[in-house]
Each structure stands twice: as structure tokens, then as C-alpha cells.
N, C-alpha and C. Protein backbone atom coordinates (compact mmCIF):
# COMPACT_ATOMS: atom_id res chain seq x y z
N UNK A 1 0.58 12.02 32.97
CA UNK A 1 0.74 10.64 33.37
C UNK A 1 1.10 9.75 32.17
N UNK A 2 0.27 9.74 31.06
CA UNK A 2 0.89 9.17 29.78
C UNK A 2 1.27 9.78 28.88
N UNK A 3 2.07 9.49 28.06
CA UNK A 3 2.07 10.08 27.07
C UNK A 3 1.33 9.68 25.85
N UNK A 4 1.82 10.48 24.22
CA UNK A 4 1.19 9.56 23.29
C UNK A 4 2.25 8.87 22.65
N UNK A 5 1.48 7.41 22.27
CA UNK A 5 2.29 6.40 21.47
C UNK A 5 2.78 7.22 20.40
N UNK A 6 4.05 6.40 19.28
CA UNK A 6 4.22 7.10 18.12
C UNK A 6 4.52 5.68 17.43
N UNK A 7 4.32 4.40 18.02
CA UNK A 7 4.73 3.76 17.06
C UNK A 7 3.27 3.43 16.09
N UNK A 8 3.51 3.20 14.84
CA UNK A 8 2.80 3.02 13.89
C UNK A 8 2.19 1.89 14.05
N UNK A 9 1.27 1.22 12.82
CA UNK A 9 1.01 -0.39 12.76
C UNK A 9 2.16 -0.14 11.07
N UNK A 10 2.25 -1.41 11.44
CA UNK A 10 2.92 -1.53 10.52
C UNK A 10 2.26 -1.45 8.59
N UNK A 11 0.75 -1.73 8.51
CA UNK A 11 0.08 -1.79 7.67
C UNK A 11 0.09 -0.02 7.30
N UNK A 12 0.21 0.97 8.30
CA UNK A 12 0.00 2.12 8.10
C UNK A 12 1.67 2.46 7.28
N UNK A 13 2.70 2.03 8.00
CA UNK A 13 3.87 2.46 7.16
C UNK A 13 3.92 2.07 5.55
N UNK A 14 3.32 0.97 5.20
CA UNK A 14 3.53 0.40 3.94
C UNK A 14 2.42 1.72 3.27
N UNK A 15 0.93 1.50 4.01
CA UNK A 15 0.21 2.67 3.24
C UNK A 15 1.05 3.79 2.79
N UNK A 16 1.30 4.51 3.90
CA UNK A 16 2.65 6.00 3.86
C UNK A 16 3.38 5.77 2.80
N UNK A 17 4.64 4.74 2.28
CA UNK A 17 5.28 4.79 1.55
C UNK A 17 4.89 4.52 0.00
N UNK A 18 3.85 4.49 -0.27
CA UNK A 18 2.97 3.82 -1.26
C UNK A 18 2.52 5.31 -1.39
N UNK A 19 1.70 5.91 -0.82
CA UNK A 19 1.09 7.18 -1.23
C UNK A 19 2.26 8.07 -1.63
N UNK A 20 3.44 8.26 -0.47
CA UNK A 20 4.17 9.00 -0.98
C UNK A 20 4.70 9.09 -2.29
N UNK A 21 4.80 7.53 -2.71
CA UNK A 21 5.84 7.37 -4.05
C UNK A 21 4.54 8.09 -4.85
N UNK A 22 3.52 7.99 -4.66
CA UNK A 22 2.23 8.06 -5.89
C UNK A 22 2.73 9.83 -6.20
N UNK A 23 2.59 10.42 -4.65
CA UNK A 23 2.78 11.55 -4.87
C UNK A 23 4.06 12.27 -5.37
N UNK A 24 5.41 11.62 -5.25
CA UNK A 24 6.26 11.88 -5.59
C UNK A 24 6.49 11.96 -7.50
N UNK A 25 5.77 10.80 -7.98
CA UNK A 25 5.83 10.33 -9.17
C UNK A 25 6.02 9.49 -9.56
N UNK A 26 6.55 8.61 -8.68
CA UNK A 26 7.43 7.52 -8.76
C UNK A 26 6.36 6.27 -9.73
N UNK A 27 4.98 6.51 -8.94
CA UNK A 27 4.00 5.63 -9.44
C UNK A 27 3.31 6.14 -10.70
N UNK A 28 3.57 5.95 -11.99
CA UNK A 28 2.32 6.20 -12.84
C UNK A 28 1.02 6.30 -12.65
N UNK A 29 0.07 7.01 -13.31
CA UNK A 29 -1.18 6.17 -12.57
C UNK A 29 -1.56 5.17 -14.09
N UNK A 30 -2.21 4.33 -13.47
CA UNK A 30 -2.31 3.04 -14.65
C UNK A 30 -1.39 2.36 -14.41
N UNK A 31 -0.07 2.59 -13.77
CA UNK A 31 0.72 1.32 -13.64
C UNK A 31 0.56 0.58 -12.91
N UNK A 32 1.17 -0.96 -12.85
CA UNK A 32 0.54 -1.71 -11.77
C UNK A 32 2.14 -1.79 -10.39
N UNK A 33 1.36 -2.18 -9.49
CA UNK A 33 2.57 -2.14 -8.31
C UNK A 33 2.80 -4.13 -8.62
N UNK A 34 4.20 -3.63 -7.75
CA UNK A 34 4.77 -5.35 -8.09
C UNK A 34 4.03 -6.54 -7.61
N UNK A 35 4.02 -7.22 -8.00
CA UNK A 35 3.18 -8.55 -7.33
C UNK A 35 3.28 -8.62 -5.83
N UNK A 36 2.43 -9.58 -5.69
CA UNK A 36 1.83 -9.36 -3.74
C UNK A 36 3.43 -9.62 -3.00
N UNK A 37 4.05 -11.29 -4.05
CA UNK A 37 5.00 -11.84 -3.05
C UNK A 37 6.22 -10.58 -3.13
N UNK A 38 6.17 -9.75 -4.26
CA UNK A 38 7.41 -9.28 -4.42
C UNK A 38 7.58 -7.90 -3.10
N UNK A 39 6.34 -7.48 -3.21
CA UNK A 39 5.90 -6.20 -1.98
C UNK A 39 6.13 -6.89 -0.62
N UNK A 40 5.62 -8.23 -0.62
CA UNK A 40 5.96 -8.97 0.66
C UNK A 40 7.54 -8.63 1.34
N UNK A 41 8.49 -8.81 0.19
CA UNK A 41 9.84 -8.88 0.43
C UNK A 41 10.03 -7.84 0.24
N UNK A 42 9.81 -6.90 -0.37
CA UNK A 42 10.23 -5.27 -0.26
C UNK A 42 10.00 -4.61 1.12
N UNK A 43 8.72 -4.94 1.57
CA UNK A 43 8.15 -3.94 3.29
C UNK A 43 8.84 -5.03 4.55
N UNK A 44 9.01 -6.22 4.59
CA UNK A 44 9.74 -7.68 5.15
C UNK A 44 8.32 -7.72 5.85
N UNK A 45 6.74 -7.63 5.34
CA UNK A 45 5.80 -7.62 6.35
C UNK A 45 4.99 -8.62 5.73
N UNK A 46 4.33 -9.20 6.30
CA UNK A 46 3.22 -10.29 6.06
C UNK A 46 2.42 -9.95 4.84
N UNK A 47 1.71 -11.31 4.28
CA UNK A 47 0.80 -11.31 3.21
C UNK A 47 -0.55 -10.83 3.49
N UNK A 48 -1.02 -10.66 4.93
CA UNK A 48 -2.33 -10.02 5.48
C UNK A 48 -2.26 -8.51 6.18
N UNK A 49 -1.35 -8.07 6.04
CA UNK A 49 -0.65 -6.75 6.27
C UNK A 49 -0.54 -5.61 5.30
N UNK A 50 0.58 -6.55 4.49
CA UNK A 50 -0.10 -5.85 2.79
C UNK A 50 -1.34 -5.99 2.37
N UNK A 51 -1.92 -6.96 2.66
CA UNK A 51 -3.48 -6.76 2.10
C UNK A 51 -4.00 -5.91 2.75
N UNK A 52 -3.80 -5.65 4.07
CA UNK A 52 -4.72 -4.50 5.06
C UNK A 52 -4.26 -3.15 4.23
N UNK A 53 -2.72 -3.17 4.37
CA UNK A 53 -2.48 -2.23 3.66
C UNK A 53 -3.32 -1.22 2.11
N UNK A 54 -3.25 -2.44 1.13
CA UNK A 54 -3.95 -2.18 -0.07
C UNK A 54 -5.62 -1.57 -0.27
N UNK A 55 -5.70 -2.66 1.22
CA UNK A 55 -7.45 -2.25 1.26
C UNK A 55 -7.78 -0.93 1.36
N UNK A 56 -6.53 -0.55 2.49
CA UNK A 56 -6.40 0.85 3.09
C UNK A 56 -6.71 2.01 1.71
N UNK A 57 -5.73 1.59 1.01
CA UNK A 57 -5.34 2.21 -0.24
C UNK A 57 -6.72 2.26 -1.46
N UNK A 58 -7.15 1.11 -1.72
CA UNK A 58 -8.13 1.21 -2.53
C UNK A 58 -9.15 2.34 -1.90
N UNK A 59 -9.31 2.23 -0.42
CA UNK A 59 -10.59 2.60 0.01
C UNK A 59 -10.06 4.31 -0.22
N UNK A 60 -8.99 4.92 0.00
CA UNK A 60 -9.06 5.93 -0.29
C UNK A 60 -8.76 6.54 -1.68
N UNK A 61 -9.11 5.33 -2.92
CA UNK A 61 -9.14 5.47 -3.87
C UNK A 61 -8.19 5.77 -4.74
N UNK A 62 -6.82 5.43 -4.32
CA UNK A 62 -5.31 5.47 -4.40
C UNK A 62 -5.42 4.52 -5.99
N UNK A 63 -5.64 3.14 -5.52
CA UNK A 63 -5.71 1.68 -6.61
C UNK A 63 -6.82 1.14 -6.63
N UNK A 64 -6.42 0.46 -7.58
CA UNK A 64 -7.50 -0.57 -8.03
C UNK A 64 -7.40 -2.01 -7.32
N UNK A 65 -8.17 -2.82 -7.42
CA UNK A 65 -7.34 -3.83 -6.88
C UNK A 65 -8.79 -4.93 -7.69
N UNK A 66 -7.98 -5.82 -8.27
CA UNK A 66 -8.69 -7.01 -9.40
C UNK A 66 -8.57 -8.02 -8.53
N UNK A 67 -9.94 -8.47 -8.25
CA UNK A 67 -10.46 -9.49 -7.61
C UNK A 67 -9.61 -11.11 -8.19
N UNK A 68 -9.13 -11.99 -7.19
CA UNK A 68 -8.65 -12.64 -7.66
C UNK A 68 -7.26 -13.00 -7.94
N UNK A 69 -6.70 -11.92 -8.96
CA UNK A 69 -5.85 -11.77 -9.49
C UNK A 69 -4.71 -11.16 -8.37
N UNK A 70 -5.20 -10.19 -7.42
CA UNK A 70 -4.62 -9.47 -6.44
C UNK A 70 -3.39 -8.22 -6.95
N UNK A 71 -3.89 -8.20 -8.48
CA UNK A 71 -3.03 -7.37 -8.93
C UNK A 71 -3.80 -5.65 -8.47
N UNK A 72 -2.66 -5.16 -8.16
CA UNK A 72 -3.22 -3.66 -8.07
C UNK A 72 -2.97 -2.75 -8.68
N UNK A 73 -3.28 -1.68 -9.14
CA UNK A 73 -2.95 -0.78 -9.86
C UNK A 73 -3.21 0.51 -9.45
N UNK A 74 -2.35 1.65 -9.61
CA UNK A 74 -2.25 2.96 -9.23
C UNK A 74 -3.85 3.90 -10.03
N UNK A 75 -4.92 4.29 -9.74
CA UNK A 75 -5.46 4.68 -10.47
C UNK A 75 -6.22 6.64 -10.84
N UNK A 76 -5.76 6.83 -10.05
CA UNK A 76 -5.54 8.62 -10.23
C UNK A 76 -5.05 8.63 -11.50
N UNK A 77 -5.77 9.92 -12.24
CA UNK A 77 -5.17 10.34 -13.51
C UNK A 77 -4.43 12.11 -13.47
């Protein structure tokens, strides 16, 4: 009678492409990712989206993320 959905949230695609690059190489670890507004315009997704996103990310211990500052950083060695 139903099937299953496949569309994503969108906070999950930004996660995906973020881990991948980590895993690819693309990301140093210690480096920092681009500022909030600049990621804003890179994914075309909201400023509370990327944040869901990041949270996502910190919590599985991907980045850092500096209170405040909203800078994040890749932190696996």
C-alpha cells in the first residue's frame, strides 16, 4: 500500500556532503570549514539548517564548534 519515502531533510544532505569530503580528504582535520554565511550560499539552505546540520556533525564528533564564534572545525586526527 505504501511505499518508502527517499526524500531526505535537507539538514541530512549538507551532513552527507560534509562527512564525505572529511572522508575523502578534502577536509584536514584542524581545519576550519568556511564561515556560516559562506556554507549558507554553498548548500542554498537556511542559517537554522546548517546549524541543525553542524549540531548533527559535532554530535557525532566530526567538529568542533566554538561557542559564539560559530566557527567550526574538522576535528579527527
Amino acid at each position: 500500500m505504501f511505499q518508502e519515502v527517499r526524500q531526505n531533510r535537507v539538514f541530512q544532505d549538507v551532513v552527507a556532503q560534509v562527512e564525505e569530503a572529511i572522508l575523502q580528504g578534502e577536509l584536514k582535520a584542524g581545519s576550519r570549514l568556511p564561515a556560516e554565511r559562506e556554507l549558507v550560499a554553498i548548500f542554498k539552505a537556511s542559517r537554522g539548517t546548517l546549524r541543525e546540520a553542524l549540531r548533527v556533525l559535532e554530535q557525532k564528533g566530526l567538529i568542533d564548534i566554538k561557542t559564539g564564534s560559530r566557527e567550526a572545525r574538522w576535528s579527527r586526527t
